[in-house]
Protein backbone atom coordinates (compact mmCIF):
# COMPACT_ATOMS: atom_id res chain seq x y z
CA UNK A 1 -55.09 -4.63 12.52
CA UNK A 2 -58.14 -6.47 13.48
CA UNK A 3 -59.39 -3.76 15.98
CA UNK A 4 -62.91 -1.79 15.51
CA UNK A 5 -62.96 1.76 14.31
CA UNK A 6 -61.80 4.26 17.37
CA UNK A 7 -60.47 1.55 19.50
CA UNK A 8 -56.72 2.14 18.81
CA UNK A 9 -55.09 5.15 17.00
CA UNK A 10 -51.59 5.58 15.78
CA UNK A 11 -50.13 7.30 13.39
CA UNK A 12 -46.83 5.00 12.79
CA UNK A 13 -48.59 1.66 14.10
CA UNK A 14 -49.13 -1.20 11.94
CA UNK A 15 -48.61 0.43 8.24
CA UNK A 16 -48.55 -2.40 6.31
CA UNK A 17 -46.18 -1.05 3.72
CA UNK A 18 -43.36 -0.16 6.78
CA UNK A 19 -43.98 -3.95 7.83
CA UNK A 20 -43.36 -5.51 4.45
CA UNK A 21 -40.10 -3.41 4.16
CA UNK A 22 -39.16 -4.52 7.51
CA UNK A 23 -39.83 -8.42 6.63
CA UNK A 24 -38.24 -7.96 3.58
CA UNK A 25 -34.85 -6.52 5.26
CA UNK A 26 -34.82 -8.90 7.97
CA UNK A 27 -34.76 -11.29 5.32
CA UNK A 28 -31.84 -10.01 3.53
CA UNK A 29 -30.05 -9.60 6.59
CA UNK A 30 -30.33 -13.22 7.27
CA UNK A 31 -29.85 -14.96 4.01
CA UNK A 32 -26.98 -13.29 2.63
CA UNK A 33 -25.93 -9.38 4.21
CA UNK A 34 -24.37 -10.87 7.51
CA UNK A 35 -22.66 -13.88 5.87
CA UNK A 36 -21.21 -11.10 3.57
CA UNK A 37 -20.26 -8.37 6.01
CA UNK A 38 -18.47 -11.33 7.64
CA UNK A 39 -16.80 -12.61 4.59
CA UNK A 40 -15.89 -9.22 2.67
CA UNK A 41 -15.24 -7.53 6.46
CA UNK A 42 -12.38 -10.30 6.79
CA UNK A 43 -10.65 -9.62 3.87
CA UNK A 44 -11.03 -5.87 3.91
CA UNK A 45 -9.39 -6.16 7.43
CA UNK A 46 -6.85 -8.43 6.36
CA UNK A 47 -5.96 -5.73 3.66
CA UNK A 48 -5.92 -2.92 6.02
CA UNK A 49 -3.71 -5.09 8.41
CA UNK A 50 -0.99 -5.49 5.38
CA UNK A 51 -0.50 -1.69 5.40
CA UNK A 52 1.09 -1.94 8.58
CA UNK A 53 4.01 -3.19 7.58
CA UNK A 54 4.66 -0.68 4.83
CA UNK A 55 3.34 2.87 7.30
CA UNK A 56 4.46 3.16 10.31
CA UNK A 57 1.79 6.14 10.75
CA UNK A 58 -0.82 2.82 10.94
CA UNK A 59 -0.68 1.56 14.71
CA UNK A 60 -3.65 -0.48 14.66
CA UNK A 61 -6.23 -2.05 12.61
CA UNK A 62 -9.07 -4.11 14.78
CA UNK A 63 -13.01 -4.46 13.77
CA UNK A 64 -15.66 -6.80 13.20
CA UNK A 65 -17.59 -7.72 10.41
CA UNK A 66 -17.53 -4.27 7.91
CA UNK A 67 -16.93 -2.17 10.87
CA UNK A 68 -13.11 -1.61 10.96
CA UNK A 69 -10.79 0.97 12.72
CA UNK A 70 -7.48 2.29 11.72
CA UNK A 71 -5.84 4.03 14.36
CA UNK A 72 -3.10 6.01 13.62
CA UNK A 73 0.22 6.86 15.74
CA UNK A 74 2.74 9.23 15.70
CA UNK A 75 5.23 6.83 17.43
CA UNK A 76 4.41 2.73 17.45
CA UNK A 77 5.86 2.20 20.97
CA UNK A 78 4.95 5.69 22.62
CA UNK A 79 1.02 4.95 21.25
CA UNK A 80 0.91 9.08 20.22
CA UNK A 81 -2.00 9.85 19.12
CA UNK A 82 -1.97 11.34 15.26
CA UNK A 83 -4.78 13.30 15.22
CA UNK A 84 -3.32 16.28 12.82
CA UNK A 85 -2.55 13.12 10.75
CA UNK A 86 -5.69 11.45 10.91
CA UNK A 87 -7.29 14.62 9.54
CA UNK A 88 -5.13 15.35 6.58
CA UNK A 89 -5.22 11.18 6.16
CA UNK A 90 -9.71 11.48 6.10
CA UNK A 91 -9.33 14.64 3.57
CA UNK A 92 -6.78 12.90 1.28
CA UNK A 93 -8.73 9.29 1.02
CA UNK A 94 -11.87 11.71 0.17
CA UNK A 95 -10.33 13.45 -2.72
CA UNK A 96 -9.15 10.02 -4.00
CA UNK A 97 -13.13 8.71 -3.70
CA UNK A 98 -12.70 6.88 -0.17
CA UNK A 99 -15.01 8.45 2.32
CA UNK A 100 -14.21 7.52 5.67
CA UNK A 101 -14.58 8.72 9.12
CA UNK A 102 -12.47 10.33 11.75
CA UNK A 103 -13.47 8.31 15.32
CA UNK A 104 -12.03 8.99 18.52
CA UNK A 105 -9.06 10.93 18.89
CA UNK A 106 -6.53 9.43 15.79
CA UNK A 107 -9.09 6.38 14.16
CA UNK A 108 -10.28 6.49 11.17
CA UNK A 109 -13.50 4.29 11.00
CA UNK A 110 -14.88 2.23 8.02
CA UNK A 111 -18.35 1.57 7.55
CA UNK A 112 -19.23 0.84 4.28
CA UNK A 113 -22.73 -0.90 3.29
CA UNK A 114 -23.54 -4.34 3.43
CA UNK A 115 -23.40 -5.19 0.35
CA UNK A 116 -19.77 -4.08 -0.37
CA UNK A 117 -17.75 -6.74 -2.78
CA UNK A 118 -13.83 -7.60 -2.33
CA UNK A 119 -13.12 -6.09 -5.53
CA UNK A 120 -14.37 -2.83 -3.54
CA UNK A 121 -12.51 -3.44 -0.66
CA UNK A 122 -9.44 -3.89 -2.51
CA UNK A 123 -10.18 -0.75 -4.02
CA UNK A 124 -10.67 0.97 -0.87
CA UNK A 125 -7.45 -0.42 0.98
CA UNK A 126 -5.42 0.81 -2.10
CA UNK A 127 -6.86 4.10 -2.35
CA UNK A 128 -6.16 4.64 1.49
CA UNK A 129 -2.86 3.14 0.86
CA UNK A 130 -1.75 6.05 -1.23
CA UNK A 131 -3.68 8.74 0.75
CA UNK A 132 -1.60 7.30 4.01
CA UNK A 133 1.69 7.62 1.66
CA UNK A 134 0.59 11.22 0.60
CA UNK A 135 -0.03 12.41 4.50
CA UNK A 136 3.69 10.26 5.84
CA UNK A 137 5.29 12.22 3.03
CA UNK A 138 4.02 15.36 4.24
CA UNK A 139 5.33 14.46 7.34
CA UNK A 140 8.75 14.07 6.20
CA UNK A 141 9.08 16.78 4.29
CA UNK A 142 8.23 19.12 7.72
């Protein structure tokens, strides 16, 4: 910000106080928030994976770092789409204190922050573990 009075104007250029946040969250970033949404991300897909075997609603679980899909079939080998399921699946994980989000036709999407622990992610997988049972008994009982 070296310029002379009236030579440049902007109202969001070069505020000092938006630069220092931005330093400081690059910063983060790269010393510890991407070795942990690497680390944590693993481990809460790894947990997500496990539910496979026990719901056959659960037809996929893929991701990257913290940013995980579950999508969610009617039939395994047909690939249906479950989107009435994914629905009731998103409202019952809310009431149990698991927000997550509906994404393409039958996903559900996880995106939690950075700085999410394992302990939290093994809370989250077991929460959506019994909202998953809740919406497959529903099913059954039709």
């Amino acid at each position: 910000m070296t310029w002379p009075p009236g030579a440049h104007a902007s109202t969001f250029g070069g505020n000092p106080i938006s630069c220092a946040a931005a330093l400081a969250t690059i910063a983060l970033l790269e010393e510890r928030l991407t070795a942990n949404a690497a680390n944590v991300g693993a481990h809460l897909l790894a947990g997500l994976q496990s539910l496979m075997d026990r719901h056959p609603l659960v037809g996929d679980v893929r991701g990257r770092g913290l940013m995980i899909g579950v999508e969610l079939v009617r039939d395994r080998a047909a690939k249906t789409f479950a989107v009435e399921e994914r629905n009731a699946l998103v409202l019952a994980a809310f009431a149990r204190g698991l927000l997550v989000l509906g994404a393409g036709k039958s996903a559900v999407r996880f995106s939690p922050p950075l700085v999410l622990t394992r302990e939290q992610a093994d809370t989250a997988v077991a929460i959506f573990d019994a909202a998953l049972g809740e919406v497959e008994a529903r099913r059954v009982g039709r």
